[in-house]
N, C-alpha and C. Protein backbone atom coordinates (compact mmCIF):
# COMPACT_ATOMS: atom_id res chain seq x y z
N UNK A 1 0.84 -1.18 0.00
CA UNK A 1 0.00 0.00 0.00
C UNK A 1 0.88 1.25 0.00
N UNK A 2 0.12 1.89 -0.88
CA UNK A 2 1.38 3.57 -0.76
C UNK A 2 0.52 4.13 0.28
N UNK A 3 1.72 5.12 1.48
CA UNK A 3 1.91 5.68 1.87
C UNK A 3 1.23 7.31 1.68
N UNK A 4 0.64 7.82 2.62
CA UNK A 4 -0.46 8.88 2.61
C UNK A 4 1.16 9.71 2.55
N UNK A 5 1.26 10.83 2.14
CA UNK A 5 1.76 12.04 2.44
C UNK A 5 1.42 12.72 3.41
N UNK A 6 2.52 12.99 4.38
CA UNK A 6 2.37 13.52 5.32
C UNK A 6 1.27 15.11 5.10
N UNK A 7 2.01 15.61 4.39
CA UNK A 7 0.41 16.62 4.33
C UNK A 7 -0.74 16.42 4.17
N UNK A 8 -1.44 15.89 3.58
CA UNK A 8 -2.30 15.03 3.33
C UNK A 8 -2.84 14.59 4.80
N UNK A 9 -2.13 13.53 5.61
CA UNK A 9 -2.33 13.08 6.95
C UNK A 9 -3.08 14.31 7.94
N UNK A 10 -2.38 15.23 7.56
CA UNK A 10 -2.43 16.47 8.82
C UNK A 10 -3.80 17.41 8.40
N UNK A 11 -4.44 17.53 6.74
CA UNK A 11 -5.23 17.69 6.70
C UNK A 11 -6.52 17.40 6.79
N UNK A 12 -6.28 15.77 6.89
CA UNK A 12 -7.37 14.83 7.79
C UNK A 12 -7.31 14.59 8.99
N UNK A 13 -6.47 15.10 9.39
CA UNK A 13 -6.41 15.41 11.02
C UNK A 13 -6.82 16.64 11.73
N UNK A 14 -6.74 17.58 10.91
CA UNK A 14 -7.65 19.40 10.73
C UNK A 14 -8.96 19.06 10.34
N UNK A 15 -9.31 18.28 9.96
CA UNK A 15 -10.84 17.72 9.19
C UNK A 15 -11.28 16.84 10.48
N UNK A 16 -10.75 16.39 11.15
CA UNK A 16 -11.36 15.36 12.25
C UNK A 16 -11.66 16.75 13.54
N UNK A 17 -10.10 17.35 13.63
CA UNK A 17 -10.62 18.32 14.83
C UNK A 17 -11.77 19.29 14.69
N UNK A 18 -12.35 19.64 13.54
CA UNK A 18 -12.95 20.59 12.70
C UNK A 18 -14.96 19.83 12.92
N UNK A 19 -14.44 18.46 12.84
CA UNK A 19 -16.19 17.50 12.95
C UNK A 19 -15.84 17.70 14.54
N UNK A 20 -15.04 17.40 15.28
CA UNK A 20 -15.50 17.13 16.20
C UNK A 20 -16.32 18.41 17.10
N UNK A 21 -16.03 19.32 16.64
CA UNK A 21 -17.13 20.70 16.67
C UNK A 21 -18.55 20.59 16.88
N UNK A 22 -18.57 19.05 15.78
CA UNK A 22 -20.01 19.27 15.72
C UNK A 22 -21.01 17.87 15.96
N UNK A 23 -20.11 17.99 17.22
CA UNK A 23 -20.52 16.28 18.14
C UNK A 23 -21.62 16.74 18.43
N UNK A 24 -22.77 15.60 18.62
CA UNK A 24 -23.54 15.88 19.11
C UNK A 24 -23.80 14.35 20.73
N UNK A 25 -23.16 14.87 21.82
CA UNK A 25 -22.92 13.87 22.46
C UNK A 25 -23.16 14.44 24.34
N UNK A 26 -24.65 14.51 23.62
CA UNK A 26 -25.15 15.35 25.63
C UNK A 26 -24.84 14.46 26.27
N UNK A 27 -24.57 12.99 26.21
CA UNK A 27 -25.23 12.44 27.23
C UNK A 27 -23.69 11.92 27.78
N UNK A 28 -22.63 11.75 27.09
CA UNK A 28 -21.51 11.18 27.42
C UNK A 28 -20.51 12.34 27.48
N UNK A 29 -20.69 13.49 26.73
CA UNK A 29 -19.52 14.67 26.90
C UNK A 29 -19.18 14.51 26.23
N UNK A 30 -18.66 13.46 25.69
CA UNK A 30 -17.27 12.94 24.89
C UNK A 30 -17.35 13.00 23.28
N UNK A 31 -16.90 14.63 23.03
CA UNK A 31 -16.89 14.97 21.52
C UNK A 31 -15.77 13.99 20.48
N UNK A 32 -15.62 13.09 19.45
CA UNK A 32 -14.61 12.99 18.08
C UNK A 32 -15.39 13.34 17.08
N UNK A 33 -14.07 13.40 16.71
CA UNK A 33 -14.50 13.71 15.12
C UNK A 33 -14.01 12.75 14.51
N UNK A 34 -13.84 12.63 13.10
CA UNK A 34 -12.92 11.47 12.31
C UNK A 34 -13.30 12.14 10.98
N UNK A 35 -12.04 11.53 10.55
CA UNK A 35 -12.19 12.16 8.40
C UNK A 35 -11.70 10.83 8.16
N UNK A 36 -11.91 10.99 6.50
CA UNK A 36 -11.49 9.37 6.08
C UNK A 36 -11.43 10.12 4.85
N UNK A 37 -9.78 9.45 4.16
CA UNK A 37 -9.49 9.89 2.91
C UNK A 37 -9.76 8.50 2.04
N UNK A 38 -10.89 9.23 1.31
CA UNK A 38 -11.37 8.07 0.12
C UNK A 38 -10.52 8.32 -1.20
N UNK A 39 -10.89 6.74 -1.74
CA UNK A 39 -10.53 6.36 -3.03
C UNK A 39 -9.98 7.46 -4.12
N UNK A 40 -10.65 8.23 -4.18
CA UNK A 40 -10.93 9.42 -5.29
C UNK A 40 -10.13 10.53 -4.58
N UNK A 41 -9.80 10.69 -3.25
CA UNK A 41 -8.62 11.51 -2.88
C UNK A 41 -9.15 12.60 -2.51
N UNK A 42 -10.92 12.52 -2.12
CA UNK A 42 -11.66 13.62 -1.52
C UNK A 42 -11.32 13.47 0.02
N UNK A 43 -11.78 14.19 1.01
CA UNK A 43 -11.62 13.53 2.72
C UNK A 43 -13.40 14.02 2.88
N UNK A 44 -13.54 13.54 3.47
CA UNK A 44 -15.34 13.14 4.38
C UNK A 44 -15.25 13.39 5.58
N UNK A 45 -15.68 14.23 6.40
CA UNK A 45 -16.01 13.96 7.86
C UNK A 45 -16.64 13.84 8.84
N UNK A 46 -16.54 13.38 9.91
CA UNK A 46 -18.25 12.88 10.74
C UNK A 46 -18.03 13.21 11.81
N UNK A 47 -19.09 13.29 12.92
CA UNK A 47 -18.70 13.38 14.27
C UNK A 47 -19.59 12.03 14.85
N UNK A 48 -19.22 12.15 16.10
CA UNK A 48 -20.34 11.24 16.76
C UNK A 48 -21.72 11.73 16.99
N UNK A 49 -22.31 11.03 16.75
CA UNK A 49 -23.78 11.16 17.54
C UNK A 49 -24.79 10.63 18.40
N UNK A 50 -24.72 10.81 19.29
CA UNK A 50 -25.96 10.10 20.78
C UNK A 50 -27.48 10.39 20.55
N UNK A 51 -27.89 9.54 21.05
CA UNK A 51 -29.11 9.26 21.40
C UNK A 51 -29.70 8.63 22.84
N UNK A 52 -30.35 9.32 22.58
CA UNK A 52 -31.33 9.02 24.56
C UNK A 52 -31.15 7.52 24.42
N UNK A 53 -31.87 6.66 23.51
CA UNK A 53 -31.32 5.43 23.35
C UNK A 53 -30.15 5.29 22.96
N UNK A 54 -29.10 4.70 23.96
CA UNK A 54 -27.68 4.59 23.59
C UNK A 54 -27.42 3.43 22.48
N UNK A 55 -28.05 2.67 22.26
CA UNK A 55 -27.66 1.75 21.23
C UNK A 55 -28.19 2.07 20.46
N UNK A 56 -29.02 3.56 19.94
CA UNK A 56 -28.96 3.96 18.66
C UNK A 56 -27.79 4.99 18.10
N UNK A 57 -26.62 4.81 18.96
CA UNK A 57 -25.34 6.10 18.76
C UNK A 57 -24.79 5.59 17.49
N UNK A 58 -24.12 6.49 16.91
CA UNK A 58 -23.08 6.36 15.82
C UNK A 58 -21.88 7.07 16.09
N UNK A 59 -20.87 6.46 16.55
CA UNK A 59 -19.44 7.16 16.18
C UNK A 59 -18.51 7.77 15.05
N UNK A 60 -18.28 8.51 15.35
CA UNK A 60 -17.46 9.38 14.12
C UNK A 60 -17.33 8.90 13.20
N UNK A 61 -16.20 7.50 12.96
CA UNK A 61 -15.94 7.01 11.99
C UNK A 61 -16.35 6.51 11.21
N UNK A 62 -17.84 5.95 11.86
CA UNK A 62 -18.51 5.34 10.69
C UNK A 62 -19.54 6.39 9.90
N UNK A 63 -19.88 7.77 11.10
CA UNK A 63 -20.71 8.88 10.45
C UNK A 63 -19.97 9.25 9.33
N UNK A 64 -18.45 9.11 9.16
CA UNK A 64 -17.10 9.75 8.04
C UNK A 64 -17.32 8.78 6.96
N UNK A 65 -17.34 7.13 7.41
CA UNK A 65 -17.21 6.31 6.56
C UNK A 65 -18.67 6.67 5.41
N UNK A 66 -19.91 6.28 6.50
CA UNK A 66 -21.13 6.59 5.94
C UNK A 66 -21.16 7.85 4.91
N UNK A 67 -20.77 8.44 5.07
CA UNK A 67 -21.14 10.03 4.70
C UNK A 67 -20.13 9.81 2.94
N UNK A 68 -19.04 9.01 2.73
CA UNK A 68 -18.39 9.33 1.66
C UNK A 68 -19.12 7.76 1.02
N UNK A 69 -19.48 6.87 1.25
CA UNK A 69 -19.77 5.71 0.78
C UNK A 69 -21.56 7.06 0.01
N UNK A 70 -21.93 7.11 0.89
CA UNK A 70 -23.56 7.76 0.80
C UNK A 70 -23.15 8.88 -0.89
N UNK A 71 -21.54 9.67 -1.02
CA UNK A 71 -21.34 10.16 -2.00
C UNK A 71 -20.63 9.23 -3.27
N UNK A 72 -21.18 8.28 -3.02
CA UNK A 72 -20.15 7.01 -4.29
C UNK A 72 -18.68 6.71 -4.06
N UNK A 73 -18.40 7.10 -2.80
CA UNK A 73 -16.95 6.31 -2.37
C UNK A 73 -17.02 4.50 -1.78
N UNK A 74 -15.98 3.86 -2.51
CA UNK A 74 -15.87 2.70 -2.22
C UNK A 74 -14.70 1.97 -1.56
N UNK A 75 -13.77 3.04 -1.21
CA UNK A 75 -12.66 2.44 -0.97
C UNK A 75 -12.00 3.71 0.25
N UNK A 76 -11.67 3.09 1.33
CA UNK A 76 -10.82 4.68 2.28
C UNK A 76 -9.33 3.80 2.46
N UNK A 77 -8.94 5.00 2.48
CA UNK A 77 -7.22 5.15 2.64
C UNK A 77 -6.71 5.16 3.84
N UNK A 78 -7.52 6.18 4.47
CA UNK A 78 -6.83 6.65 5.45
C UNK A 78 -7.83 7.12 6.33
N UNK A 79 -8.24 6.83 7.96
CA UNK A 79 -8.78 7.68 8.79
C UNK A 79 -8.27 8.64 9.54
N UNK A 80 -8.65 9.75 10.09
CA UNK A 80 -8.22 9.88 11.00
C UNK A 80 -9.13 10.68 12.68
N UNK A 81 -8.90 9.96 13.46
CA UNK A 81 -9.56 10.63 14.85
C UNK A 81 -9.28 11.82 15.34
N UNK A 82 -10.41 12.33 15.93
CA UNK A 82 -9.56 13.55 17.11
C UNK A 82 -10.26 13.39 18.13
N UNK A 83 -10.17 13.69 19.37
CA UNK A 83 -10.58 13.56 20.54
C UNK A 83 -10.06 14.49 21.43
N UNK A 84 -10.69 15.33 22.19
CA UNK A 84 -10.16 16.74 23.13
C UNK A 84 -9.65 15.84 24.41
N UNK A 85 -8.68 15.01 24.53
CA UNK A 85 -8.01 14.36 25.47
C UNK A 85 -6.76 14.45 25.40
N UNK A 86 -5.75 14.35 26.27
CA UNK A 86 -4.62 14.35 26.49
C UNK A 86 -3.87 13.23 25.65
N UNK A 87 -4.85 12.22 26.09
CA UNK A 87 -4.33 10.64 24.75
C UNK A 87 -4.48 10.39 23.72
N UNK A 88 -4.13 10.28 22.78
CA UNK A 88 -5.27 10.07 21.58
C UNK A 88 -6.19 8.55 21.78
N UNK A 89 -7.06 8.22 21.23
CA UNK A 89 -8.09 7.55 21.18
C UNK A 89 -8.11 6.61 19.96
N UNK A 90 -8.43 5.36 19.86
CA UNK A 90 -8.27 4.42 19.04
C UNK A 90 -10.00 4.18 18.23
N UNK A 91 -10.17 4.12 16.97
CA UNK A 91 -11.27 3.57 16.91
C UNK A 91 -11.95 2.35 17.70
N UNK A 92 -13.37 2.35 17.65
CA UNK A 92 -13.68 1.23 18.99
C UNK A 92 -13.77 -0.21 17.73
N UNK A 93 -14.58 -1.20 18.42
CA UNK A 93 -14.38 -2.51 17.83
C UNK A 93 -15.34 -2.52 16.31
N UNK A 94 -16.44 -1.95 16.49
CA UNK A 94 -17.30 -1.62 15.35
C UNK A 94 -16.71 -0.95 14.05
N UNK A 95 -16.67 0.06 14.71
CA UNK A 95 -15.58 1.09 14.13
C UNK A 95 -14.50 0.63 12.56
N UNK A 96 -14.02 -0.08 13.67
CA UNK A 96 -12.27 -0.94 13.22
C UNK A 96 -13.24 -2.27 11.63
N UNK A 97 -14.22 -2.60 12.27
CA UNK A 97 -15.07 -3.79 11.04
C UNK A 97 -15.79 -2.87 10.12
N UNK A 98 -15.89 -1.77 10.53
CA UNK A 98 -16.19 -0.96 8.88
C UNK A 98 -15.07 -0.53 8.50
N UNK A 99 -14.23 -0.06 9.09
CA UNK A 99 -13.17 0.43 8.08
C UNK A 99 -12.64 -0.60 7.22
N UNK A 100 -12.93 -1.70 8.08
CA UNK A 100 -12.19 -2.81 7.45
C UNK A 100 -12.83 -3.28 5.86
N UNK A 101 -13.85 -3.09 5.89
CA UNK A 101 -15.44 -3.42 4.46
C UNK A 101 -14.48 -2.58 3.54
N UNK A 102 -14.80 -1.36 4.07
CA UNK A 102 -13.36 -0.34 2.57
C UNK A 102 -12.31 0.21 2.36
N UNK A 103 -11.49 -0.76 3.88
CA UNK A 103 -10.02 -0.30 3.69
C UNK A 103 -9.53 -1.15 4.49
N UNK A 104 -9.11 -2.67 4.03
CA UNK A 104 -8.38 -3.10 4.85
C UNK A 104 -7.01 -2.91 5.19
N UNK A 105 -6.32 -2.31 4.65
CA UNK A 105 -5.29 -1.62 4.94
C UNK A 105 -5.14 -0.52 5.23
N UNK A 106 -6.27 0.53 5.32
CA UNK A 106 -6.26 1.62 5.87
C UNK A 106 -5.18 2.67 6.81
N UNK A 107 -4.30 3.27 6.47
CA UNK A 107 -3.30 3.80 7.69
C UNK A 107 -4.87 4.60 8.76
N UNK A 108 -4.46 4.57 10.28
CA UNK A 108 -5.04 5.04 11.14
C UNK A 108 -4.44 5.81 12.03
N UNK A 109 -4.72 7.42 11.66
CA UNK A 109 -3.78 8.03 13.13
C UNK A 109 -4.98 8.65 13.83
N UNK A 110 -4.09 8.88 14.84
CA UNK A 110 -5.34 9.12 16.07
C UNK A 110 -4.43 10.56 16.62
N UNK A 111 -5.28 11.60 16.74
CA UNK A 111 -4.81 12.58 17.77
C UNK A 111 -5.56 13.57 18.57
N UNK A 112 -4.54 14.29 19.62
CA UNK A 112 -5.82 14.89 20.84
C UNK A 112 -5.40 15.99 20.64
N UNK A 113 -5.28 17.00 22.31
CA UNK A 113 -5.13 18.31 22.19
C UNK A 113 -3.79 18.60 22.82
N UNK A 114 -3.05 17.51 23.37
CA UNK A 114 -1.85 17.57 23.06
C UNK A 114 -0.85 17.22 21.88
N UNK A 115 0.32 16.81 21.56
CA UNK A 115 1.20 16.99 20.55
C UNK A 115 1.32 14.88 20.32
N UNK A 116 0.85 14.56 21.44
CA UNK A 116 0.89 12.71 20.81
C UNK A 116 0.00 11.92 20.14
N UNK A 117 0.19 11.53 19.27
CA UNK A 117 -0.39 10.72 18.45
C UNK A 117 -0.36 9.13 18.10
N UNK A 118 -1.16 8.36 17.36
CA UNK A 118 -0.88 6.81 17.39
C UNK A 118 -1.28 7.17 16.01
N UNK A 119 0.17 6.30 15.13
CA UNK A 119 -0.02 5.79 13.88
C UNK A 119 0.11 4.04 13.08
N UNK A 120 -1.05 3.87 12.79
CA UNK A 120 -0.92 2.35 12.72
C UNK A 120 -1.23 2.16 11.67
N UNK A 121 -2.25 0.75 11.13
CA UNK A 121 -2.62 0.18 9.94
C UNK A 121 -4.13 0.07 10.47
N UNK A 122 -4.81 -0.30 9.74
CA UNK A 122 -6.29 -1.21 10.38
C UNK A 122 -5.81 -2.88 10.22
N UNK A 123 -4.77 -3.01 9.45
CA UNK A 123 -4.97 -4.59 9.61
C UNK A 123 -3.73 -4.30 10.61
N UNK A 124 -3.31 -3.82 11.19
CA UNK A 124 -2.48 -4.06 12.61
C UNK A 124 -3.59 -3.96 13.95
N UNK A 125 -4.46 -3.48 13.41
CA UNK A 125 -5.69 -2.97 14.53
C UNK A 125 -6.56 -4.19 15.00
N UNK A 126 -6.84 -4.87 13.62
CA UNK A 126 -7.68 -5.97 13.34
C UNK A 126 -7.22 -7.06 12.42
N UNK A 127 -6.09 -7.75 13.07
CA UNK A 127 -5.84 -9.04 12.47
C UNK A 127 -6.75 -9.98 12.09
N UNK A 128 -6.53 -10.77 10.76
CA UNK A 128 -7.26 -11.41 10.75
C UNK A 128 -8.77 -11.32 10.17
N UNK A 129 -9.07 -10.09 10.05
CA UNK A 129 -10.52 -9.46 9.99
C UNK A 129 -10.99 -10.63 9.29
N UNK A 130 -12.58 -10.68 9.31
CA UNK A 130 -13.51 -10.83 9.13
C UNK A 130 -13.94 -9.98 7.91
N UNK A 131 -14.18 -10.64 6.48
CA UNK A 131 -14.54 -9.23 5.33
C UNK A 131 -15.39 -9.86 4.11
N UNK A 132 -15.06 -8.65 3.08
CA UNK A 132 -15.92 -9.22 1.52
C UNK A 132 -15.48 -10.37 1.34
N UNK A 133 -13.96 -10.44 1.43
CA UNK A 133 -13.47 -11.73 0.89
C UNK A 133 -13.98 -13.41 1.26
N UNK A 134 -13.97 -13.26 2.78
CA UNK A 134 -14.79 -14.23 3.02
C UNK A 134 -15.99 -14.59 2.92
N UNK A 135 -16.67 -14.51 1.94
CA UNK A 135 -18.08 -14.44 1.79
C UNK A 135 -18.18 -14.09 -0.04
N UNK A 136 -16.83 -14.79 -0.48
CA UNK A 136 -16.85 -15.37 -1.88
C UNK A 136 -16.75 -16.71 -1.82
């Protein structure tokens, strides 16, 4: 897999801090955002969203994923998180099985409102996955 350009990276990382603006998350506090650089080399971004019923929430990444698939994207490159925490934050388990549907190799960085960050793969995230392939 080629390698995102670092500029590139940092502008989906300005695109994640930028959704997470527009969390909508009364019930937990806990604002992300996420961008996802698709196929076509556009970026998408989502925030989370809560609901009084908690198992109707959607997290960032898949509101990012959703939102560029919903514009004829089929394939992401690259995510990336933000989270107003000191740590950065990992996509959760859901999360990690959609990215996986259109990017199993996906690079994943994660960052907060300090200067540290986590840069990985999704198939370092999710060995093994579970996908299209299996289900030829």
């Amino acid at each position: 897999m080629k390698t995102i350009p670092a500029a590139t990276l940092r502008r989906l990382a300005q695109a994640a801090r930028a959704a997470a603006k527009k969390s909508y998350s009364p019930y937990s506090k806990f604002a992300v955002g996420a961008a996802v650089l698709a196929g076509s080399g556009k970026i998408y971004a989502g925030c989370n969203v809560e609901n009084a019923s908690y198992g109707l929430c959607n997290c960032a990444e898949r509101t990012a994923i959703f939102t560029a698939v919903a514009a004829g994207e089929k394939k992401v490159r690259a995510v990336a998180v933000f989270t107003a925490t000191p740590e950065p934050t990992m996509p959760c388990g859901a999360c990690r099985q959609v990215i996986n549907e259109f990017g199993p190799r996906a690079e994943i960085v994660s960052v907060c409102n300090s200067t540290r960050r986590i840069a990985t793969t999704l198939d370092a995230l999710l060995p093994a996955a579970f996908g299209p392939d299996d289900l030829r």
